[in-house]
Protein backbone atom coordinates (compact mmCIF):
# COMPACT_ATOMS: atom_id res chain seq x y z
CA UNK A 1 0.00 0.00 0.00
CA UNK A 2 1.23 3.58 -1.11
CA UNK A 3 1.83 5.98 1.84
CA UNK A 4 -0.88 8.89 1.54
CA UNK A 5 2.11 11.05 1.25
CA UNK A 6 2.80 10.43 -2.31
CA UNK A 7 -0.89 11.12 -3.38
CA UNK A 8 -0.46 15.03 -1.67
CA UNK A 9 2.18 16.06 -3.57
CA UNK A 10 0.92 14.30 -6.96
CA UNK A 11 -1.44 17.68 -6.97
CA UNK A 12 1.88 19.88 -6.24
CA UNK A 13 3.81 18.20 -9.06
CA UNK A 14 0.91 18.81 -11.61
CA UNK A 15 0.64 22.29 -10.79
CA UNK A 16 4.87 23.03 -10.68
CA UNK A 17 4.74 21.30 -14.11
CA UNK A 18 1.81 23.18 -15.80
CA UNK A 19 3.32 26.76 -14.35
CA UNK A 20 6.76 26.03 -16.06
CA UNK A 21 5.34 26.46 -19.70
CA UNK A 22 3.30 29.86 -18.58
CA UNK A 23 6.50 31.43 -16.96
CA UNK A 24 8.22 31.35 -20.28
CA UNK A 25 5.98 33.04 -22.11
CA UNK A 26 4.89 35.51 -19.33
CA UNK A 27 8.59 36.71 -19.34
CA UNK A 28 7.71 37.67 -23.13
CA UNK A 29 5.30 40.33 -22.02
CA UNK A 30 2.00 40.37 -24.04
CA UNK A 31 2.05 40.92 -28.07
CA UNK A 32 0.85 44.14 -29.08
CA UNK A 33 -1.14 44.78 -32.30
CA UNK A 34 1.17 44.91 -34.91
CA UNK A 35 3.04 41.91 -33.05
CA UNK A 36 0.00 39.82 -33.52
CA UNK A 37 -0.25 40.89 -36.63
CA UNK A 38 3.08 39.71 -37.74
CA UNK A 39 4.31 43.26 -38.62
CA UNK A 40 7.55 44.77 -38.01
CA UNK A 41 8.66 48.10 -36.56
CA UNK A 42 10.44 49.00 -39.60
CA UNK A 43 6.98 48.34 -41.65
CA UNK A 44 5.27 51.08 -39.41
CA UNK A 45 7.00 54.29 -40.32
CA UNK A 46 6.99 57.32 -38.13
CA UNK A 47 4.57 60.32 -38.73
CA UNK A 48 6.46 63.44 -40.51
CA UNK A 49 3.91 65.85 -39.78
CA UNK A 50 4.19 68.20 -36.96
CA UNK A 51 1.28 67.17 -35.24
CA UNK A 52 1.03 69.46 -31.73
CA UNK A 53 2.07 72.61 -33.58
CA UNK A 54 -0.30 72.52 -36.37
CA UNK A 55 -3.30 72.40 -34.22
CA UNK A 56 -6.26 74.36 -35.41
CA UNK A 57 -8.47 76.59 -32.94
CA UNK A 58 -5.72 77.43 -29.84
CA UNK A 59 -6.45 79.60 -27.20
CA UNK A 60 -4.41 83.01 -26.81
CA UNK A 61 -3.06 81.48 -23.13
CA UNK A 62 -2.06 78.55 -25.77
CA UNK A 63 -0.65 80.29 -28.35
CA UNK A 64 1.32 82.33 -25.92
CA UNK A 65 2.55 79.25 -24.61
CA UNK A 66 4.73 78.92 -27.67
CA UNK A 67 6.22 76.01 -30.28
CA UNK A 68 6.39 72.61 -28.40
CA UNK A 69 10.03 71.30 -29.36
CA UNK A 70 10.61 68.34 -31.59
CA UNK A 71 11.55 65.06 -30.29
CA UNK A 72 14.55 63.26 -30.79
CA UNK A 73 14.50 59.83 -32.51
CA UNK A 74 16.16 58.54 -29.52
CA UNK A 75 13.22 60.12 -26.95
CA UNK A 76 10.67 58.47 -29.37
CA UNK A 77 11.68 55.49 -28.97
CA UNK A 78 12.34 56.02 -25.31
CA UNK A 79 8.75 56.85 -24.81
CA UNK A 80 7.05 53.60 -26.91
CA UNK A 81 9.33 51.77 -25.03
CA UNK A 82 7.53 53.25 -21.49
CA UNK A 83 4.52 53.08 -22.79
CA UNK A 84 4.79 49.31 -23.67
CA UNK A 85 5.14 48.68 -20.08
CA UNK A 86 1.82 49.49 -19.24
């Protein structure tokens, strides 16, 4: 007769074993939209428009505020790459 011993950690095993395939692909992260759709950063080129400075329809406190300054290629990618963590 089997000790009762064996049949508690049977449960335990199953678990540790089922957990080891999920860690793996946890470490990943999740796949964004263009991930899932099996396109690559390069295929996704940047916007050349200046966007925030060619608003329409600014207020005078707005307006007074000045140009916003450019970013850098370097602080774009900075930024996706905080933004992807969330």
């Amino acid at each position: 007769m089997q000790s009762l011993g064996s049949f508690r950690s049977a449960p335990l095993v199953a678990g540790l074993l089922a957990c080891s395939g999920i860690s793996s692909a946890a470490a990943q992260g999740p796949l964004d939209e263009a991930q899932r759709a099996g396109r690559s950063e390069s295929s996704l080129p940047q916007a050349s428009e200046d966007f925030f400075n060619a608003i329409d329809d600014l207020g005078h406190d707005e307006k007074a505020f000045g140009k916003e300054p450019a970013l850098r290629d370097e602080d774009k990618r900075a930024l996706i790459a905080s933004l992807k963590t969330f």
